[in-house]
C-alpha atoms as a PDB file:
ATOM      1  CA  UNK A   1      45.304  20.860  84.338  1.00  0.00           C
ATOM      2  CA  UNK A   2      47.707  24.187  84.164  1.00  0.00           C
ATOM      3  CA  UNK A   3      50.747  21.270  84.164  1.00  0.00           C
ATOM      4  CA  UNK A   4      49.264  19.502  81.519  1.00  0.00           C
ATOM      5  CA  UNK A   5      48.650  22.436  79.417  1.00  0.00           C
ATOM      6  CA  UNK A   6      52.399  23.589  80.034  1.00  0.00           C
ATOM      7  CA  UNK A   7      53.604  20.507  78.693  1.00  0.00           C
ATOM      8  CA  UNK A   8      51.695  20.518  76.062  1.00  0.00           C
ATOM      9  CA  UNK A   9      53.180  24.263  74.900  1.00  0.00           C
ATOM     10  CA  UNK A  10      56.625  23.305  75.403  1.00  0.00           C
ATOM     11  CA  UNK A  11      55.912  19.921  73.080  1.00  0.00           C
ATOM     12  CA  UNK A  12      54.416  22.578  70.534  1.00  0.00           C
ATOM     13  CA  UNK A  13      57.436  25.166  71.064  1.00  0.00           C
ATOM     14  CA  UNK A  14      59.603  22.014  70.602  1.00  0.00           C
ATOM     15  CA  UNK A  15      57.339  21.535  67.158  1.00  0.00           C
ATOM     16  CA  UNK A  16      57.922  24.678  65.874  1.00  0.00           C
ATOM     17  CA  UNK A  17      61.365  25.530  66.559  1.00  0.00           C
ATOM     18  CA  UNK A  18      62.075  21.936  64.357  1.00  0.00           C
ATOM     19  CA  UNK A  19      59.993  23.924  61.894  1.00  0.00           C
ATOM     20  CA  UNK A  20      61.946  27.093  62.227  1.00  0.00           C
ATOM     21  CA  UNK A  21      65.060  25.524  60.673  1.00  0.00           C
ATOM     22  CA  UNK A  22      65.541  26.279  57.132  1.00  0.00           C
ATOM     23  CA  UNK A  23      66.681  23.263  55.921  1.00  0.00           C
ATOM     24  CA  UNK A  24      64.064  21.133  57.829  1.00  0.00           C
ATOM     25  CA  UNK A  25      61.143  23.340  56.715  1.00  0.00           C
ATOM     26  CA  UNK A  26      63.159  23.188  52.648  1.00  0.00           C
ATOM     27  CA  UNK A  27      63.217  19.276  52.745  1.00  0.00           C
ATOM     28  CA  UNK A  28      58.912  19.038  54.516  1.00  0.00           C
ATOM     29  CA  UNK A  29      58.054  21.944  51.087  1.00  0.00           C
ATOM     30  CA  UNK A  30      60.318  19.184  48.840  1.00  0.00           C
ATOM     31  CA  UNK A  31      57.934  16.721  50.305  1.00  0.00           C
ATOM     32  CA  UNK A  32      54.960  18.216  49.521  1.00  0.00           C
ATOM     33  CA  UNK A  33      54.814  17.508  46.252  1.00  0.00           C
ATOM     34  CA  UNK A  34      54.977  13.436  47.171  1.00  0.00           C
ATOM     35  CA  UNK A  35      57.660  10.901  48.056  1.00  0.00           C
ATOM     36  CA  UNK A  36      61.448  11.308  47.231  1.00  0.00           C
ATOM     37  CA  UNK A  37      64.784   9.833  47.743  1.00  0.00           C
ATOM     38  CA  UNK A  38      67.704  11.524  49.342  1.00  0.00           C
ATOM     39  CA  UNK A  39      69.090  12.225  46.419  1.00  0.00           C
ATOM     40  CA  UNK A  40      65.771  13.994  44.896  1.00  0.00           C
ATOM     41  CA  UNK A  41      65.937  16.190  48.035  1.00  0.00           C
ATOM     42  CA  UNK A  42      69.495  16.968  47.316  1.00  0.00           C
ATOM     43  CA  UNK A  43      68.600  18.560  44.079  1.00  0.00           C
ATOM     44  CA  UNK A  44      65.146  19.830  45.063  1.00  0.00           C
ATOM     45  CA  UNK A  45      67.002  22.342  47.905  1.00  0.00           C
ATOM     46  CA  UNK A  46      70.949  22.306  47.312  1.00  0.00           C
ATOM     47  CA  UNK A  47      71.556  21.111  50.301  1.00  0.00           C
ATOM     48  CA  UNK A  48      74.867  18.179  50.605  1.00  0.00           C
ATOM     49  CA  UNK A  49      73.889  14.480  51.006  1.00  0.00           C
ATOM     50  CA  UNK A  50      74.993  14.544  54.532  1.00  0.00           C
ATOM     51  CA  UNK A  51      73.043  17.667  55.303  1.00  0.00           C
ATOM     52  CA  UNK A  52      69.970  16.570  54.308  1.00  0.00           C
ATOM     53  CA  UNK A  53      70.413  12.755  55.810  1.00  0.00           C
ATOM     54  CA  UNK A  54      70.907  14.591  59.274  1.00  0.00           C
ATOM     55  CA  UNK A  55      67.794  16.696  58.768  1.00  0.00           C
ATOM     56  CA  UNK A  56      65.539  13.764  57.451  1.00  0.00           C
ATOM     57  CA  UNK A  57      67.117  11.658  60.546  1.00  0.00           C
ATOM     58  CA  UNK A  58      65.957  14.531  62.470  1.00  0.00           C
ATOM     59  CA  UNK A  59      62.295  15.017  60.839  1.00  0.00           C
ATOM     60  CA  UNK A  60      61.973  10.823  61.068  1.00  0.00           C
ATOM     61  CA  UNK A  61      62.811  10.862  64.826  1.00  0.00           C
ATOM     62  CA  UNK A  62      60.020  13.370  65.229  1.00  0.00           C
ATOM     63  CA  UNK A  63      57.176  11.274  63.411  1.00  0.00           C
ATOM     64  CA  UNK A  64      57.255  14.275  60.703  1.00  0.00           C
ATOM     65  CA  UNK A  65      58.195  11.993  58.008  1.00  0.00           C
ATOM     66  CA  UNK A  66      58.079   8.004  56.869  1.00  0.00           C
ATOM     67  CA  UNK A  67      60.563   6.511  55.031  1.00  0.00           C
ATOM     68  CA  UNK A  68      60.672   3.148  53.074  1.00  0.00           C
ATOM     69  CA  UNK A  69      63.260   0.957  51.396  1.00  0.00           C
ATOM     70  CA  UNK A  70      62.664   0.961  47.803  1.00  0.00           C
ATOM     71  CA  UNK A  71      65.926  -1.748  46.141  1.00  0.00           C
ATOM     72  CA  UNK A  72      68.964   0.146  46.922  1.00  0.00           C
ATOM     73  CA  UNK A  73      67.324   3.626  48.013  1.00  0.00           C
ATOM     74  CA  UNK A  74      65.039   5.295  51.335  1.00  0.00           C
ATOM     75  CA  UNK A  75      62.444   7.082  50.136  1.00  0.00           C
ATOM     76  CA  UNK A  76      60.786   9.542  52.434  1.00  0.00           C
ATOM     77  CA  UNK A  77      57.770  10.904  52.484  1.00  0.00           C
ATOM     78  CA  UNK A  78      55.565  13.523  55.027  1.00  0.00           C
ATOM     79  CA  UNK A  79      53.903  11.179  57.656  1.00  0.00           C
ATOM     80  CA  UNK A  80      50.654  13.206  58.205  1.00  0.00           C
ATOM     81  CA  UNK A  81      48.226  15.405  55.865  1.00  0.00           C
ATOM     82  CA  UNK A  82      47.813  17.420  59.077  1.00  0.00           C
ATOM     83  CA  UNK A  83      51.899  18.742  58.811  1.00  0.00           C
ATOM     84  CA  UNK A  84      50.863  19.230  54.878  1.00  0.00           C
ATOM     85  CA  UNK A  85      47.640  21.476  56.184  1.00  0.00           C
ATOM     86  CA  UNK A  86      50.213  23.425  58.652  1.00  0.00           C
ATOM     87  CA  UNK A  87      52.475  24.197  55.557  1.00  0.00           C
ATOM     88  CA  UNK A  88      49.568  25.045  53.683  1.00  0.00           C
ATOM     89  CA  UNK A  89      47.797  27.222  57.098  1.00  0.00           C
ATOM     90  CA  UNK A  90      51.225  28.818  57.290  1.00  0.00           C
ATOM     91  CA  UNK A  91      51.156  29.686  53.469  1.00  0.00           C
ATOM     92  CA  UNK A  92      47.891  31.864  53.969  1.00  0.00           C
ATOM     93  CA  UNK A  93      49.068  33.317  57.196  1.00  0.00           C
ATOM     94  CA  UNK A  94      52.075  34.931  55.047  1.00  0.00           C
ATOM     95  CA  UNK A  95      49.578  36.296  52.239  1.00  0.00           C
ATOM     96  CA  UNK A  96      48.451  38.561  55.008  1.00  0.00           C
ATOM     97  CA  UNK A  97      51.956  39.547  56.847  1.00  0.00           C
ATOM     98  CA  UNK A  98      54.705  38.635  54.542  1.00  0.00           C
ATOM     99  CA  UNK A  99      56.496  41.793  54.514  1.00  0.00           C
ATOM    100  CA  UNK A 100      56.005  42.513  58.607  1.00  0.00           C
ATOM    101  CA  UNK A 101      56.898  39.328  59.352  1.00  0.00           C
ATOM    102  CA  UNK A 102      59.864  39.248  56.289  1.00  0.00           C
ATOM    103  CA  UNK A 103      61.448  43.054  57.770  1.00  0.00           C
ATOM    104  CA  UNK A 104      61.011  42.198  61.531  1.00  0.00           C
ATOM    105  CA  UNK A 105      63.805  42.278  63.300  1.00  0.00           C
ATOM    106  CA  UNK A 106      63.460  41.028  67.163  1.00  0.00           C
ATOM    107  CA  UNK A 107      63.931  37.119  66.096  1.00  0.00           C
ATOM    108  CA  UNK A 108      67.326  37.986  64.724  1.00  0.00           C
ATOM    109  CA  UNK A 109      68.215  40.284  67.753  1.00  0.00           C
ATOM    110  CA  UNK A 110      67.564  37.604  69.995  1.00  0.00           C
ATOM    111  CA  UNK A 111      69.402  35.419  68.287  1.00  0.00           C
ATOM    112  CA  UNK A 112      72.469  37.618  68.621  1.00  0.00           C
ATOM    113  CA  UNK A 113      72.181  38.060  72.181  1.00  0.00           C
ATOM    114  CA  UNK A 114      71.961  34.001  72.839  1.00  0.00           C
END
């Protein structure tokens, strides 16, 4: 049982560091308000076409998001309500410790020790 539950936290560390990256968690909010091509996304967060093709390659492989072939263009789109409920659960975390979690400093010290 211990095993199982191990595995089971490294698949959800595995989860969340996906949704630690910026321009993953830019391109899931873009989603959020419904389906949109590459390009859309482009706009929507500034990042380059190639940029966000990698990242929605990367959020696809995951099961995050769906995509479809609409004529000439993919449109994506986020797979489950329940990863639009963790945007939203993560939304009313930060009401309560935006500016802790915003001025807290250990993530980027660790970072600069890797």
């Amino acid at each position: 049982m211990a095993d199982t539950k191990a595995a089971s936290l490294r698949v959800m560390a595995k989860l969340f560091r996906g949704l630690g990256d910026l321009s993953r968690l830019s391109i899931l909010e873009a989603l959020r308000g419904g389906s949109k091509t590459v390009s859309q996304i482009v706009r929507i967060t500034g990042m380059t076409q190639p940029s966000a093709s990698t990242h929605l390659d990367c959020l696809w492989c995951c099961g995050l998001v769906d995509r479809e072939a609409v004529g000439r263009f993919t449109v994506y789109r986020v797979k489950s309500k329940r990863m639009l409920r963790i945007l939203a659960a993560a939304e009313d975390v930060l009401e309560e410790v935006c500016d802790r979690v915003d001025e807290c400093q250990r993530y980027e010290e660790r970072k600069a020790k890797l």
